[in-house]
C-alpha atoms as a PDB file:
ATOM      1  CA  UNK A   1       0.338   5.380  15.877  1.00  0.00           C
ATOM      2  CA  UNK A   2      -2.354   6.524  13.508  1.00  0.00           C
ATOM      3  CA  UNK A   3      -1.355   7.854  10.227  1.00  0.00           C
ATOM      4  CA  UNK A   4      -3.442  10.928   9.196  1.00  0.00           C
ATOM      5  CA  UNK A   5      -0.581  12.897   6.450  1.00  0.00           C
ATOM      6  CA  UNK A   6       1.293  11.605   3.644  1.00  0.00           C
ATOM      7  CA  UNK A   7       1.401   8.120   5.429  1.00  0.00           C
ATOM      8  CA  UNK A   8      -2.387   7.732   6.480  1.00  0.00           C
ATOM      9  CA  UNK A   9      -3.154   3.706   5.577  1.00  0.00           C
ATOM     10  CA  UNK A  10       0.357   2.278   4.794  1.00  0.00           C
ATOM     11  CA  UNK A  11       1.714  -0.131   7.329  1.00  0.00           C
ATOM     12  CA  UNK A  12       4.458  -2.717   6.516  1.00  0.00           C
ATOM     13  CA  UNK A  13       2.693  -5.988   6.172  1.00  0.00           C
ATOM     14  CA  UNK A  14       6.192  -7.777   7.400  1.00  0.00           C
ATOM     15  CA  UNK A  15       6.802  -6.405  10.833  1.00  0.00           C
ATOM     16  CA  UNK A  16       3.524  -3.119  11.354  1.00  0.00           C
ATOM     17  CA  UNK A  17       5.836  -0.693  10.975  1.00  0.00           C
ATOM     18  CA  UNK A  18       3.791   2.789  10.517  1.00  0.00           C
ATOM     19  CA  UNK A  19       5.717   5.681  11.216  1.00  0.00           C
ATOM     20  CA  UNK A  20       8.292   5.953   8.767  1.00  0.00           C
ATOM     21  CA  UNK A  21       9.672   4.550   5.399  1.00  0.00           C
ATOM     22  CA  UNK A  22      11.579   5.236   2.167  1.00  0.00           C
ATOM     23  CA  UNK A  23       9.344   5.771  -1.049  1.00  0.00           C
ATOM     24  CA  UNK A  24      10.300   6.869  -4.067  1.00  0.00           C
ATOM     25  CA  UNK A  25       7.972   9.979  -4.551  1.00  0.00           C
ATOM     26  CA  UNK A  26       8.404  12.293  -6.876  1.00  0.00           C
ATOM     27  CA  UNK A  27       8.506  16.475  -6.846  1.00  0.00           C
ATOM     28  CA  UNK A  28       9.285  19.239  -8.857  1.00  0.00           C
ATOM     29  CA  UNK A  29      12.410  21.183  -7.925  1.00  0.00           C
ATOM     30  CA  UNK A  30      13.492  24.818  -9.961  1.00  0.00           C
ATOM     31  CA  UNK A  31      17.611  24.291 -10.468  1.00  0.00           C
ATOM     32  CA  UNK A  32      19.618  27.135 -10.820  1.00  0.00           C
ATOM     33  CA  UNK A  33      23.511  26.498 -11.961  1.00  0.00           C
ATOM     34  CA  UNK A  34      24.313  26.506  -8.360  1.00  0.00           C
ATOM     35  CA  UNK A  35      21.429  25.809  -6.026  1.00  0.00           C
ATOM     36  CA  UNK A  36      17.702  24.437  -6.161  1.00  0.00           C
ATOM     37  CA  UNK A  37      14.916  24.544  -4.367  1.00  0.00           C
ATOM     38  CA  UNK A  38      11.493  22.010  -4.130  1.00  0.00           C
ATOM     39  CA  UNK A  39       8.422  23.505  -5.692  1.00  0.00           C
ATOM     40  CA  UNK A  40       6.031  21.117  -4.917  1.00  0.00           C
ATOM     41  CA  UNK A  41       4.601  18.549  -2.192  1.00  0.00           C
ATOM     42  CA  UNK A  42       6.344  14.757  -3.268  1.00  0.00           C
ATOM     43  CA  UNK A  43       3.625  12.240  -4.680  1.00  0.00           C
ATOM     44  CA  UNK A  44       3.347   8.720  -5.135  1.00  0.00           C
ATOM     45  CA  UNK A  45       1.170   6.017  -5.929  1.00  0.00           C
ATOM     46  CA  UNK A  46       0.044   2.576  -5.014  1.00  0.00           C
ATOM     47  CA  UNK A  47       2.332   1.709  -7.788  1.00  0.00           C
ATOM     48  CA  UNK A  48       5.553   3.511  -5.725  1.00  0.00           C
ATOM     49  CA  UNK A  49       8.150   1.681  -4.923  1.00  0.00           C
ATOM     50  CA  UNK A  50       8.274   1.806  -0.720  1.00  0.00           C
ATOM     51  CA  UNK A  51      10.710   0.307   1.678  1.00  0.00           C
ATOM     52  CA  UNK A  52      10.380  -0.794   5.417  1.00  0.00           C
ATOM     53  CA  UNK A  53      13.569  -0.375   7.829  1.00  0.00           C
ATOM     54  CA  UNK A  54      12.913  -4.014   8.252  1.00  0.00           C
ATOM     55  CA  UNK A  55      14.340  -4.687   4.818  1.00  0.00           C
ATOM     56  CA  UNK A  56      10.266  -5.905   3.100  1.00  0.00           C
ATOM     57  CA  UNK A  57       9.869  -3.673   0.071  1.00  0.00           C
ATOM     58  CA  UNK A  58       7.055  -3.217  -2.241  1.00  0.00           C
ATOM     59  CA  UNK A  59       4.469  -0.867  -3.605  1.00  0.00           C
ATOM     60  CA  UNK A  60       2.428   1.329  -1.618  1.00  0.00           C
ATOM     61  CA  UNK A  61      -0.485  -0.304  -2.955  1.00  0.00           C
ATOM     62  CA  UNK A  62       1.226  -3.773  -1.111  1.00  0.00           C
ATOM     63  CA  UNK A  63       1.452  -1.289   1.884  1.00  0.00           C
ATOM     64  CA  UNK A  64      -2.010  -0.159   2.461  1.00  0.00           C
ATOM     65  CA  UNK A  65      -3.684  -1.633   5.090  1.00  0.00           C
ATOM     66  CA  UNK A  66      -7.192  -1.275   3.594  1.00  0.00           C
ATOM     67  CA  UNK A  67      -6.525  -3.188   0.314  1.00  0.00           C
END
């Protein structure tokens, strides 16, 4: 699979694992007292904290394929 969105260039360098992880983006949301909804597209960095399914964790920046 070739990444071309948010994931474009990150592969797990553990196990090549390209198609889906947890990172710790950040977004804007508006609250309310009783609901909330996401204003924003999430961002991260090469200094984001990512994890594999495999269990290897890192930075996006440790992720990208074309360090």
């Amino acid at each position: 699979m070739v990444n071309i969105g948010y994931l474009k260039g990150i592969k797990c360098p553990k196990c090549g694992e390209s198609s889906s992880f947890t990172i710790d983006a950040e977004t804007t949301f508006w609250f309310t007292d009783d609901d909330y909804e996401i204003n924003y597209d999430p961002t991260f960095t090469n200094d984001t904290h990512i994890y594999c399914r495999c269990g290897h964790e890192g930075t996006v920046g440790e992720f990208k394929e074309d360090k």
